[in-house]
N, C-alpha and C. Protein backbone atom coordinates (compact mmCIF):
# COMPACT_ATOMS: atom_id res chain seq x y z
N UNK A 1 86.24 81.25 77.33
CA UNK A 1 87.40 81.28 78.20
C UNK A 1 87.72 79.86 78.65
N UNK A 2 88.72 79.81 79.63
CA UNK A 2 89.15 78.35 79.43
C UNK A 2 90.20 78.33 80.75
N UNK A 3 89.71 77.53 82.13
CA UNK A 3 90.34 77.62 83.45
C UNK A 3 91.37 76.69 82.76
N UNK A 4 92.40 76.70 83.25
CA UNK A 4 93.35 75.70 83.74
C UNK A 4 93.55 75.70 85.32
N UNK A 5 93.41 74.10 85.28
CA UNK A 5 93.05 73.80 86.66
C UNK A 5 93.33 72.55 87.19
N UNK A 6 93.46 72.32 88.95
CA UNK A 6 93.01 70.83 88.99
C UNK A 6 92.11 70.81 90.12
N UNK A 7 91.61 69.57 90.33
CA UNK A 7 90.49 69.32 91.84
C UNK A 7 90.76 69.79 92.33
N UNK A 8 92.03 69.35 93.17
CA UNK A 8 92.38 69.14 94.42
C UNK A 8 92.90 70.61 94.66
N UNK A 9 93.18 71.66 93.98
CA UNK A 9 93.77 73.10 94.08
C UNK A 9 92.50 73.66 95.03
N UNK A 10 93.01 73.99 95.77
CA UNK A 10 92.16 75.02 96.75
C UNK A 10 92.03 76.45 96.28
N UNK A 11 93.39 76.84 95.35
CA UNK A 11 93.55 77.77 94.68
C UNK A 11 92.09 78.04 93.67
N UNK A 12 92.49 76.90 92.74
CA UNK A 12 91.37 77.11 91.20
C UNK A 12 89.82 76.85 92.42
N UNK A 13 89.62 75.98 93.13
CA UNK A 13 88.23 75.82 94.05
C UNK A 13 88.22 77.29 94.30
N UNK A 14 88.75 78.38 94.71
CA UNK A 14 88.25 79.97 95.16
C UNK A 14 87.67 80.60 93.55
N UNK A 15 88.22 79.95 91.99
CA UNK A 15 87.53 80.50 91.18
C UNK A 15 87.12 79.62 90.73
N UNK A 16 86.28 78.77 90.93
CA UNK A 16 85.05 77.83 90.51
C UNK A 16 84.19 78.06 91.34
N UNK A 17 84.40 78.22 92.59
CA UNK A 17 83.32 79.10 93.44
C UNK A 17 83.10 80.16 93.35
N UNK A 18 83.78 81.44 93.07
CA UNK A 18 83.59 82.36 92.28
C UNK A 18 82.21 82.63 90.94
N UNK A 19 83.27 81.52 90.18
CA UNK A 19 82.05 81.14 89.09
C UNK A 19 80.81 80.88 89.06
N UNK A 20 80.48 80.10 89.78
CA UNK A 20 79.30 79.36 90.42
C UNK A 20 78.29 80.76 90.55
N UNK A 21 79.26 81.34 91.77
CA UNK A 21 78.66 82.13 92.75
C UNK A 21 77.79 83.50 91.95
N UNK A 22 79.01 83.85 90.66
CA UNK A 22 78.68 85.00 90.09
C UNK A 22 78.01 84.90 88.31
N UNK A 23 77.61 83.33 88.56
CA UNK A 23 76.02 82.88 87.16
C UNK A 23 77.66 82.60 86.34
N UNK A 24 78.74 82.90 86.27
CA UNK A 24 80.02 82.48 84.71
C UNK A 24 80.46 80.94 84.59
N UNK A 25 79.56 80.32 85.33
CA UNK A 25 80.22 78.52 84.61
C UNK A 25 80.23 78.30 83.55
N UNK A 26 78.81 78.89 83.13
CA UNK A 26 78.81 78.13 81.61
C UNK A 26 80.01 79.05 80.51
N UNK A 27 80.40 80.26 80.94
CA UNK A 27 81.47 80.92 79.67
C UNK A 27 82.77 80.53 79.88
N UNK A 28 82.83 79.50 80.81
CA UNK A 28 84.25 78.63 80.85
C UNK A 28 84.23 77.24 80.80
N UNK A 29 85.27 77.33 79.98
CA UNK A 29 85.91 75.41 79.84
C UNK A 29 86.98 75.08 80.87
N UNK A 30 86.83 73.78 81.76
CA UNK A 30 87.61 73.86 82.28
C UNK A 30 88.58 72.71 81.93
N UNK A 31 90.01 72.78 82.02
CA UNK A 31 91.06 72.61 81.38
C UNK A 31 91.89 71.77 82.49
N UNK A 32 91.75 70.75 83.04
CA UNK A 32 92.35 69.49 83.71
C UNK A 32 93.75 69.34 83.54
N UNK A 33 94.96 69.73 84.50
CA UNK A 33 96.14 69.41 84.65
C UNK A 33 96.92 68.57 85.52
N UNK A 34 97.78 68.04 85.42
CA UNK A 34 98.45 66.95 86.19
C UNK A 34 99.71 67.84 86.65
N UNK A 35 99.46 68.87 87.82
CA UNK A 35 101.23 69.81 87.54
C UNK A 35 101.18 69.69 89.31
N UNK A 36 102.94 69.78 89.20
CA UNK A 36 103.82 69.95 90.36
C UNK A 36 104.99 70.57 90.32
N UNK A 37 105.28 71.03 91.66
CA UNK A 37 106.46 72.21 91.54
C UNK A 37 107.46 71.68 91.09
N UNK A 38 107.38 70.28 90.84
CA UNK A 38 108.61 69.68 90.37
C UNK A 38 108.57 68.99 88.54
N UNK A 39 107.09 69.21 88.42
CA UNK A 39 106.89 68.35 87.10
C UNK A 39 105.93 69.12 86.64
N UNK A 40 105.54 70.40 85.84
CA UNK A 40 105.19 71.60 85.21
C UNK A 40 104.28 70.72 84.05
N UNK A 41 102.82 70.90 84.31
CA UNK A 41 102.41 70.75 83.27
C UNK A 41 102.35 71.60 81.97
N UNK A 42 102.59 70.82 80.60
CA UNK A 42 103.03 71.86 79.85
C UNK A 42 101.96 73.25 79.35
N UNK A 43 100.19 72.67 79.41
CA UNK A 43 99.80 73.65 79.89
C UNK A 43 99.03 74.96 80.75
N UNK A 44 99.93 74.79 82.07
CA UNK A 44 100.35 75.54 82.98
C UNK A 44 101.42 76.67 82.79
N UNK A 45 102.45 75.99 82.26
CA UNK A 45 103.92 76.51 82.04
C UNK A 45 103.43 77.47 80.95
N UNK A 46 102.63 76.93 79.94
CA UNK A 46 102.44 78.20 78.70
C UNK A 46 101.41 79.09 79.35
N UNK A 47 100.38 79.34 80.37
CA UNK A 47 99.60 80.10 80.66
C UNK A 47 99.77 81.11 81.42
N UNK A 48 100.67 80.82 82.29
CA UNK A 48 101.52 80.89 83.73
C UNK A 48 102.94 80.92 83.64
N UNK A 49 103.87 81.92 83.44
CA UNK A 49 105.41 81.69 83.46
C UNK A 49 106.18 81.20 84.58
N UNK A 50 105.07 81.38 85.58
CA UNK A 50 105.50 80.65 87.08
C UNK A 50 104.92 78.95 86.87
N UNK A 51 104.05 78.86 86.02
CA UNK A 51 103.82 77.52 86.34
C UNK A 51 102.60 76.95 86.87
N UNK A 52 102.17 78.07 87.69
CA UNK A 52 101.31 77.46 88.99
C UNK A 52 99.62 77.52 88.20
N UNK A 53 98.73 77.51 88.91
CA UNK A 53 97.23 76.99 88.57
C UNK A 53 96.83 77.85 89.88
N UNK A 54 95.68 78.32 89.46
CA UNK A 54 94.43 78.54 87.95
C UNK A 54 95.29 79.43 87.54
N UNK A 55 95.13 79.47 86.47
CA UNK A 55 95.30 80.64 85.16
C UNK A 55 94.11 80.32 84.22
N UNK A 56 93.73 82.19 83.73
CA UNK A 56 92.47 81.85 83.33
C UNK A 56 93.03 82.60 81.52
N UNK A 57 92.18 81.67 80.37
CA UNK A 57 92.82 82.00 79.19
C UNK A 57 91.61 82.74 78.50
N UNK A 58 91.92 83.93 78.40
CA UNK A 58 90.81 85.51 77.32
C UNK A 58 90.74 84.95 76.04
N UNK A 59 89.99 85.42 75.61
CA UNK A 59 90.05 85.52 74.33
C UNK A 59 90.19 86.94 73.55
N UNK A 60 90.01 87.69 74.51
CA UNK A 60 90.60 89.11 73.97
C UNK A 60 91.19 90.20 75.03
N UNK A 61 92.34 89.30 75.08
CA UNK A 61 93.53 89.15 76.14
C UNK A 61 94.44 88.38 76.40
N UNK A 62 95.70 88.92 77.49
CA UNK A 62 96.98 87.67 77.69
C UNK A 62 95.82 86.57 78.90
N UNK A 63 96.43 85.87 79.10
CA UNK A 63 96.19 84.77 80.29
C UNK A 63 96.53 85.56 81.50
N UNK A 64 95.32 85.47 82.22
CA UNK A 64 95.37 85.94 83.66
C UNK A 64 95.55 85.26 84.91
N UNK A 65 96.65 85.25 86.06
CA UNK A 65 96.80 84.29 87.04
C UNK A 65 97.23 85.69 87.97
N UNK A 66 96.99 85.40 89.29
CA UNK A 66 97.09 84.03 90.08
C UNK A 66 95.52 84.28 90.68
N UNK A 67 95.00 83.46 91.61
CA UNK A 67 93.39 83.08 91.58
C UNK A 67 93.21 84.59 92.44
N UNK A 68 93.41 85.51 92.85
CA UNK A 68 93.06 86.47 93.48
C UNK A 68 93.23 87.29 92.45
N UNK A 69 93.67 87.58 91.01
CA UNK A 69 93.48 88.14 89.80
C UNK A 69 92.46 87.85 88.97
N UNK A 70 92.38 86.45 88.86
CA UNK A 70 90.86 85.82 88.07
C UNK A 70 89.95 86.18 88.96
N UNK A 71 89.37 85.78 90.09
CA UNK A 71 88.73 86.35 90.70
C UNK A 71 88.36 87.52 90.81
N UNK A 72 88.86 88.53 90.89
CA UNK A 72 88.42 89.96 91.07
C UNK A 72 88.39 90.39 89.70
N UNK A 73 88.54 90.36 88.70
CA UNK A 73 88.31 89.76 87.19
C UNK A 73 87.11 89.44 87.32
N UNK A 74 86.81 88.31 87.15
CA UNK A 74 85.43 87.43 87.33
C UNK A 74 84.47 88.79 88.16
N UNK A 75 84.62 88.78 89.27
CA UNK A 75 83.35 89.88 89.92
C UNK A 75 83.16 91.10 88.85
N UNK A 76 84.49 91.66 88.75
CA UNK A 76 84.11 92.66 87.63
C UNK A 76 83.75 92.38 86.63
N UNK A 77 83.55 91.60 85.67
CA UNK A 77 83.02 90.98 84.45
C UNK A 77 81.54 90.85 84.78
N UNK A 78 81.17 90.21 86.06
CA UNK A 78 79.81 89.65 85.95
C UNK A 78 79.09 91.49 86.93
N UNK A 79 80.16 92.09 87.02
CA UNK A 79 79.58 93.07 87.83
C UNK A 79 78.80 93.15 89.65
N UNK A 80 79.49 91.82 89.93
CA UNK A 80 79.08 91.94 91.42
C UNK A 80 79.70 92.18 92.10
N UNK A 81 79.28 92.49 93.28
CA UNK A 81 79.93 92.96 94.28
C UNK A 81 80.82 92.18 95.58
N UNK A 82 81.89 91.67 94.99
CA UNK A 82 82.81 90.31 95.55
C UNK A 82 83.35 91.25 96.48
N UNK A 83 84.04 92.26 95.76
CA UNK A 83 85.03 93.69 96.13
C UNK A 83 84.34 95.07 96.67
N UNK A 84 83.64 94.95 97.61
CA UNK A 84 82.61 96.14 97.69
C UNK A 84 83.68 97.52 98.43
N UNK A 85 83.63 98.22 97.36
CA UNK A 85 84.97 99.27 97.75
C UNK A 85 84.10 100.30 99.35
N UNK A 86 83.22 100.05 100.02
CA UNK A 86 83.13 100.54 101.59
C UNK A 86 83.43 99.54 102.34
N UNK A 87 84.04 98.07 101.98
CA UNK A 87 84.78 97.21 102.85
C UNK A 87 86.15 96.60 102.20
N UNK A 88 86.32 97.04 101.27
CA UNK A 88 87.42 96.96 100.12
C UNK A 88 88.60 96.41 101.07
N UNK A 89 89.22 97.43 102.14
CA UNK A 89 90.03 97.08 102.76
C UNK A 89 89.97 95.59 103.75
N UNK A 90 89.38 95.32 104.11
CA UNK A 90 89.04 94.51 105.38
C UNK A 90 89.36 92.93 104.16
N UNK A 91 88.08 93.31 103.03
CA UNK A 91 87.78 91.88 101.93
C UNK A 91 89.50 91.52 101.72
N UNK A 92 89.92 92.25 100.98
CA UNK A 92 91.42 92.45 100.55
C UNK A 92 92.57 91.54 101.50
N UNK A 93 91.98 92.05 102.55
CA UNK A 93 93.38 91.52 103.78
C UNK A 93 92.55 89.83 104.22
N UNK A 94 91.21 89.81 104.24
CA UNK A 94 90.45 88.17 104.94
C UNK A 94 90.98 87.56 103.37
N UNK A 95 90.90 88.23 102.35
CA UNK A 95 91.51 86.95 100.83
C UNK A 95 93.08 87.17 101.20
N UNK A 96 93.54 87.66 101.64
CA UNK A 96 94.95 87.88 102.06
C UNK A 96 95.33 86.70 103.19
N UNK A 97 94.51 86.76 104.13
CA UNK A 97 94.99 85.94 105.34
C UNK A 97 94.30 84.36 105.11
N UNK A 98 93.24 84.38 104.05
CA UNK A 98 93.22 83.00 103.41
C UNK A 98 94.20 82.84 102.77
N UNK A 99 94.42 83.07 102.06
CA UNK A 99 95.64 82.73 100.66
C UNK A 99 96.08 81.91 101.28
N UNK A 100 96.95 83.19 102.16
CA UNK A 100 98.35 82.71 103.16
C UNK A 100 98.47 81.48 104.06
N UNK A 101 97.31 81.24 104.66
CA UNK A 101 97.07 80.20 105.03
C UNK A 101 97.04 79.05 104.72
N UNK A 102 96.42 79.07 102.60
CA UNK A 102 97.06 77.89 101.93
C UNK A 102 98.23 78.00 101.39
N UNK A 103 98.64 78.83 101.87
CA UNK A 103 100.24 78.84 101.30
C UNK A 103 100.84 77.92 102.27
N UNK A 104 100.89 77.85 103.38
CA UNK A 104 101.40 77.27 104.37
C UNK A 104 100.54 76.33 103.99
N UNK A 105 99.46 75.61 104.40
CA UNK A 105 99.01 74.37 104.63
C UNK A 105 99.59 73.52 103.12
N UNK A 106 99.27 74.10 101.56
CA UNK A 106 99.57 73.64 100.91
C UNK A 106 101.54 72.84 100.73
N UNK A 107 102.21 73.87 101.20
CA UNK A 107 103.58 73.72 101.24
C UNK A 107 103.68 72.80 101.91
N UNK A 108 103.34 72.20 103.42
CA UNK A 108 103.23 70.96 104.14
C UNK A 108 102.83 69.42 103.32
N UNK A 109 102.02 69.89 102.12
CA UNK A 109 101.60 68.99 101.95
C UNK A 109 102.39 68.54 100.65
N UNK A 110 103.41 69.45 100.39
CA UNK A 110 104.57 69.18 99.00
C UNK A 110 105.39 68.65 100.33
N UNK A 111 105.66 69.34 100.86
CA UNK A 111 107.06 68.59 101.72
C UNK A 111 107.17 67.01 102.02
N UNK A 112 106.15 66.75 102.29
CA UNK A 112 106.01 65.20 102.17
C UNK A 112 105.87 64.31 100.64
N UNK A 113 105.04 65.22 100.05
CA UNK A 113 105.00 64.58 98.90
C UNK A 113 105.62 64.91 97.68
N UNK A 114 106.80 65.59 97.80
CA UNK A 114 107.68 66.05 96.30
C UNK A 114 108.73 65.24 97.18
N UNK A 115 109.68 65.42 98.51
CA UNK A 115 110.26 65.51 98.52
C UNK A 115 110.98 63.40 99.21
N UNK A 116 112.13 63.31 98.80
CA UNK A 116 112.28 61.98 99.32
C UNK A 116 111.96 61.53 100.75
N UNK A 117 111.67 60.72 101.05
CA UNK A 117 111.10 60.22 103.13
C UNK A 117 112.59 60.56 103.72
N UNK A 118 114.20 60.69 103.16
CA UNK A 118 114.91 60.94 103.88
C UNK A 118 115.33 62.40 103.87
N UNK A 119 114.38 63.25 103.15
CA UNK A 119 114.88 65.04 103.30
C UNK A 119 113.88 65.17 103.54
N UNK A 120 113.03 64.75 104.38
CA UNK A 120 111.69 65.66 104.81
C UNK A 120 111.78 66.35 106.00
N UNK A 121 111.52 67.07 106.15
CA UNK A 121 112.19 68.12 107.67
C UNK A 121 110.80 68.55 107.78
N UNK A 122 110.86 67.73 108.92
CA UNK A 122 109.64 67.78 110.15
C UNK A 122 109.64 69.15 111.30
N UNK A 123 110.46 69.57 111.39
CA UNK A 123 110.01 71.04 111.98
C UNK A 123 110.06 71.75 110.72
N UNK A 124 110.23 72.15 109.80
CA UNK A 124 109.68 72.97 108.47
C UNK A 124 108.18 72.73 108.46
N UNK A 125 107.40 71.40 108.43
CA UNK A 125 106.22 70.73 108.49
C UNK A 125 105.32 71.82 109.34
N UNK A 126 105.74 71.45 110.66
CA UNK A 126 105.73 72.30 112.05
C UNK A 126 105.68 73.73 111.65
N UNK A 127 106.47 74.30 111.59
CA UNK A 127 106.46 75.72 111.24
C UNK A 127 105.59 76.12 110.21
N UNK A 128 105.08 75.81 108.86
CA UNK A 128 104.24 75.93 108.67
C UNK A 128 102.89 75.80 109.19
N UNK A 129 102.42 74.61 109.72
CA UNK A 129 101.15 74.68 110.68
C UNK A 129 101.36 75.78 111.44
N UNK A 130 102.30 76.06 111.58
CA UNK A 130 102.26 77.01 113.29
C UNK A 130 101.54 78.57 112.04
N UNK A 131 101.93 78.93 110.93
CA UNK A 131 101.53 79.85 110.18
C UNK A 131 100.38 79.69 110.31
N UNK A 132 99.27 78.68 109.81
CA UNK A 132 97.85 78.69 109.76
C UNK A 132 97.21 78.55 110.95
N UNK A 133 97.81 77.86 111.97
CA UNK A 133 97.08 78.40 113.25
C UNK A 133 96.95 79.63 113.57
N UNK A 134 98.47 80.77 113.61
CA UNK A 134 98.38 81.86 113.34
C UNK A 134 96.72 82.52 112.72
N UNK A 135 96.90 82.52 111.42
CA UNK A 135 95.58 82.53 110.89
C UNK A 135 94.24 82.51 111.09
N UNK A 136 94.37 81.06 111.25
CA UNK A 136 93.04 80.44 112.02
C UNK A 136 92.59 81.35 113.53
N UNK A 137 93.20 81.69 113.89
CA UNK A 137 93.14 82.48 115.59
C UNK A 137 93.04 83.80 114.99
N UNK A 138 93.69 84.68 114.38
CA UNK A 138 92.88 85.77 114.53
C UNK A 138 91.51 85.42 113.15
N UNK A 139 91.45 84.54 112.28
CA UNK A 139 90.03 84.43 111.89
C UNK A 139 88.93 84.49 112.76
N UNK A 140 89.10 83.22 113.87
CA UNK A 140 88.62 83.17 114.65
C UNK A 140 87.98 84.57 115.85
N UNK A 141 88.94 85.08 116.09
CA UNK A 141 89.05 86.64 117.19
C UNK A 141 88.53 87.79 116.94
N UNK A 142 89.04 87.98 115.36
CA UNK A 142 88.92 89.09 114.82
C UNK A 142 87.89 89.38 113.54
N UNK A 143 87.51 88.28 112.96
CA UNK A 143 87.20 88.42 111.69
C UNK A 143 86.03 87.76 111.42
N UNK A 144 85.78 87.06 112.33
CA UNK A 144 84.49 85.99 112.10
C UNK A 144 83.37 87.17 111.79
N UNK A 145 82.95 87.81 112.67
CA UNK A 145 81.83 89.04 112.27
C UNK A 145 82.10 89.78 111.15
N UNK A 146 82.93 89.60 110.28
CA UNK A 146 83.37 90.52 109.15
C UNK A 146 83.05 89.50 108.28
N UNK A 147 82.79 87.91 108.25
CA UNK A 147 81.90 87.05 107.74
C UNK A 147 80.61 86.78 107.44
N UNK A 148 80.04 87.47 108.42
CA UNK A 148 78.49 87.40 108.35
C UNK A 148 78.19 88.85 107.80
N UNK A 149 77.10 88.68 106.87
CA UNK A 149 76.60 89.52 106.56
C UNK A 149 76.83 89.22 104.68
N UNK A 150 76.44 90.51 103.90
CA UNK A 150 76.77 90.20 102.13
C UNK A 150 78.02 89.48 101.61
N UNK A 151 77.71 88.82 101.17
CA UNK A 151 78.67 87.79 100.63
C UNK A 151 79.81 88.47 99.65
N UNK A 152 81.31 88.62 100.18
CA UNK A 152 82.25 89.09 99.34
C UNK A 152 83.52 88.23 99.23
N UNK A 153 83.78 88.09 98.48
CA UNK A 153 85.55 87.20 98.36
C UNK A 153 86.08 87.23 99.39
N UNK A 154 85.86 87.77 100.74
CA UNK A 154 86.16 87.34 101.63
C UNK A 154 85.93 85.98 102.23
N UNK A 155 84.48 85.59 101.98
CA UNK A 155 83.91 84.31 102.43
C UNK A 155 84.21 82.99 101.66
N UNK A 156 84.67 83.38 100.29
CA UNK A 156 85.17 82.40 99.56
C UNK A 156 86.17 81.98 99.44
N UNK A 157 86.66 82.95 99.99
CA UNK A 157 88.64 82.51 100.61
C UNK A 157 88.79 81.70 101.68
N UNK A 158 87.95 82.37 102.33
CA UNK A 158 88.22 81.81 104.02
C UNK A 158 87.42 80.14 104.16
N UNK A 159 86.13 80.66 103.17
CA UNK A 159 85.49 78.66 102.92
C UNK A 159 86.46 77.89 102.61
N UNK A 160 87.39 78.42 101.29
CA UNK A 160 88.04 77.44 100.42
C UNK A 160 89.32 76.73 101.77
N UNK A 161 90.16 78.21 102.30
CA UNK A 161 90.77 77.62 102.82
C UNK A 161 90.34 76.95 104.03
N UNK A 162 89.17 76.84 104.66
CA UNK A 162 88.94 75.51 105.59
C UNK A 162 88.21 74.42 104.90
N UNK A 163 88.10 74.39 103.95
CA UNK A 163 87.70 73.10 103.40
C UNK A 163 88.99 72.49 102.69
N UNK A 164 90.12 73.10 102.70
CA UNK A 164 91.42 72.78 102.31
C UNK A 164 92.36 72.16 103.36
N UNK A 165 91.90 72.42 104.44
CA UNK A 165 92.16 72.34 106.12
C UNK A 165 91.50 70.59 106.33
N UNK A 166 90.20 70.68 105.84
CA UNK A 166 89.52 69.70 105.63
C UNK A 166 90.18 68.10 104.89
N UNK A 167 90.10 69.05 104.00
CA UNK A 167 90.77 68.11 102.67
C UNK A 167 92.24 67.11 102.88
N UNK A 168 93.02 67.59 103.28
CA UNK A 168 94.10 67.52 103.78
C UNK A 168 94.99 67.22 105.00
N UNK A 169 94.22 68.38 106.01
CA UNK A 169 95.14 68.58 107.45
C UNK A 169 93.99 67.97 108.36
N UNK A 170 93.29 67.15 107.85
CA UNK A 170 91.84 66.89 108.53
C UNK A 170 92.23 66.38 110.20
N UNK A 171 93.81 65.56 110.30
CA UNK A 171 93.66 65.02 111.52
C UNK A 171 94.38 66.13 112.70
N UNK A 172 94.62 67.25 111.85
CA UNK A 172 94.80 68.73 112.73
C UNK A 172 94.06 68.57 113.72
N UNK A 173 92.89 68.64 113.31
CA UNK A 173 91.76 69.23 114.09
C UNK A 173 91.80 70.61 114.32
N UNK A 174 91.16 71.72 113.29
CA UNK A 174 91.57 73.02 113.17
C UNK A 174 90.40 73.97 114.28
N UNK A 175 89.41 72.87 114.00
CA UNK A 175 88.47 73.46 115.12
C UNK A 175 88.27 73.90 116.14
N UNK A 176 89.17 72.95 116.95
CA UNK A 176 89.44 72.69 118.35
C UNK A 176 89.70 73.90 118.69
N UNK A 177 89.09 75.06 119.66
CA UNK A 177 88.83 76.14 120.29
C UNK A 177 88.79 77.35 119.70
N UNK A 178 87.86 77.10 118.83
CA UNK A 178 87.89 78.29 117.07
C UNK A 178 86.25 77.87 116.72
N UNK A 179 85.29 78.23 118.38
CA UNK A 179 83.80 78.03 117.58
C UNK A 179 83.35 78.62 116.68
N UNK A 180 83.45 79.71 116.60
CA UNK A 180 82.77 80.57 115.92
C UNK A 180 83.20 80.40 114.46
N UNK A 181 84.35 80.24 114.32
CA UNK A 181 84.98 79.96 112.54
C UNK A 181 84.16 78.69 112.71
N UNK A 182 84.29 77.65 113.21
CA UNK A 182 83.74 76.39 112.85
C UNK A 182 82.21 76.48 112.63
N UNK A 183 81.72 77.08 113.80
CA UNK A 183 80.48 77.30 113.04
C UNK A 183 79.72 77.90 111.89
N UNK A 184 80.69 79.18 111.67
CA UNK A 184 80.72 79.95 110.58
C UNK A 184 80.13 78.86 109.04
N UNK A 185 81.66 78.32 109.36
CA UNK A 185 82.25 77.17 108.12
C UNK A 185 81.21 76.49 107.95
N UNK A 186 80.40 76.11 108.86
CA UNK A 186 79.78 74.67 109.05
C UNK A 186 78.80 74.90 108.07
N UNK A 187 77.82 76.56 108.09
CA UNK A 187 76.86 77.12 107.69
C UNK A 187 77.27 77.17 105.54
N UNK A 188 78.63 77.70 105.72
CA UNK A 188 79.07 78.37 104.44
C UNK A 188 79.63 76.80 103.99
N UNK A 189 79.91 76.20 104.14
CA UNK A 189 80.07 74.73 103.59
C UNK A 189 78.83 74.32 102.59
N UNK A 190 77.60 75.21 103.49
CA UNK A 190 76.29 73.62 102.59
C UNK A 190 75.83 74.83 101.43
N UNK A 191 76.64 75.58 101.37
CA UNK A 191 76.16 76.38 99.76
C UNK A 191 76.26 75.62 98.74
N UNK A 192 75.17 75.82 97.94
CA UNK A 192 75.64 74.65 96.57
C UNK A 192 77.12 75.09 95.61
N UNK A 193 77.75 75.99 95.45
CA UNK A 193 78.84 76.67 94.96
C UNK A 193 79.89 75.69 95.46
N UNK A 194 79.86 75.50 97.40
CA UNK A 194 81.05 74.65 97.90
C UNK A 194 80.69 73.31 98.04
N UNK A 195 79.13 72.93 97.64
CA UNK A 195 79.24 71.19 97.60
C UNK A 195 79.61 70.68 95.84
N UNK A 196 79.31 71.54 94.93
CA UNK A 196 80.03 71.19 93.92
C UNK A 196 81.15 71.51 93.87
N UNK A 197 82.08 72.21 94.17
CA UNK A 197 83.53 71.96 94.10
C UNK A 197 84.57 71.38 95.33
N UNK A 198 83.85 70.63 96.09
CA UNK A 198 84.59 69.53 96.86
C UNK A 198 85.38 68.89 96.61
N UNK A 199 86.57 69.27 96.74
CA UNK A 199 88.16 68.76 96.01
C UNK A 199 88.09 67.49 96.29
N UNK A 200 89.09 67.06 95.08
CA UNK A 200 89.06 65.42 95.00
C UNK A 200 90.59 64.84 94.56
N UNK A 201 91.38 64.04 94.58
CA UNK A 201 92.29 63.81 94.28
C UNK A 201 93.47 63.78 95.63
C-alpha cells in the first residue's frame, strides 16, 4: 500500500499514528507531497478527487480517503480495537470533535498563508479560533475521562489535534485553564507512535 502524504498534515499524522500504533508501518510506502488548496499536487488530485491528503492507495481496491476512512480501515485490517462498538458512539463523536477542530485551526493557518497580506480577514482568523476553543472546552469538561482508559481513535485524534495546536497555534496558549486536557496530552505526547510523527515543515 502506499500513503500519500505530508509532515506537517495533522490529518496523514492521525494515520501514521494509527500505523505505528496498530504493528502496519512496514505494509506501507509513504508517498511525500508538496499540495495546497491552491496548487494540487498531481498525486493527490489522482488519489483524491477532492485533492486533499492522506489518501491511502490498495492494491486490491479504489484509493481510500479521508484520514477517518483510512483509519478505521487500518483498525479493521490489523483487527484492533480503535472502534470498540460498546463505546462506538462516544469514539466516533471525540474523532469528530478532533477533526473539527483541525478543520478550524488548519483553515487559520491557509488564511494567512494562501491568501495575499491585503485579503486576509482577521476576524475570519478569529472566528475560527473561537471554533477550537469551543472544542478544546468541552474536551476539557466533558471528555477528558472518556480519554483515560483502552486506547481507541479517540486518543489519536484528540493527540494529533493538540500537537497540531502545538505545531502551529503554539503562541495561543491552548492550555491556559484546560488542566486536565493538558495534562492528559502531556502523558499521550511521550508515546513512541507521537514522538515519531512530530510534524515538520
Amino acid at each position: 500500500m502506499q500513503l500519500i502524504y505530508s509532515p506537517a498534515s495533522p490529518f496523514v499524522r492521525k494515520v501514521h499514528v494509527t500505523l505505528l500504533e496498530t504493528g502496519q508501518a512496514d505494509d506501507v510506502e509513504l508517498v511525500g507531497v508538496h499540495t495546497t488548496p491552491v496548487n494540487t499536487a498531481p498525486e493527490a488530485a489522482a488519489a483524491n478527487p477532492l485533492g486533499k491528503i492522506p489518501a491511502l492507495l490498495r492494491p486490491d481496491g479504489p484509493a481510500i480517503y479521508d484520514s477517518r476512512v483510512i483509519c478505521r480501515y487500518l483498525s479493521a485490517r490489523a483487527g484492533a480495537q480503535l472502534y470498540p462498538e460498546d463505546r462506538i458512539w462516544d469514539v466516533l463523536t471525540l474523532e469528530a470533535t478532533a477533526d473539527g477542530l483541525l478543520d478550524a485551526a488548519v483553515l487559520m493557518v491557509y488564511e494567512r498563508r494562501v491568501r495575499p497580506d491585503e485579503m486576509v480577514y482577521t476576524p475570519w482568523i478569529e472566528a475560527q479560533w473561537g471554533k477550537v476553543q469551543g472544542a478544546l472546552d468541552v474536551l476539557n469538561e466533558r471528555w477528558v475521562s472518556h480519554l483515560i482508559g483502552p486506547d481507541t481513535m479517540a486518543q489519536i485524534a484528540v493527540g494529533c489535534a493538540m500537537g497540531y495546536l502545538d505545531f502551529r497555534h503554539g503562541d495561543r496558549n491552548w492550555r491556559k485553564g484546560r488542566d486536565g486536557l493538558a495534562n492528559w496530552y502531556a502523558d499521550f505526547a511521550q508515546r513512541d507512535s507521537m514522538l515519531a510523527t512530530v510534524p515538520s515543515g
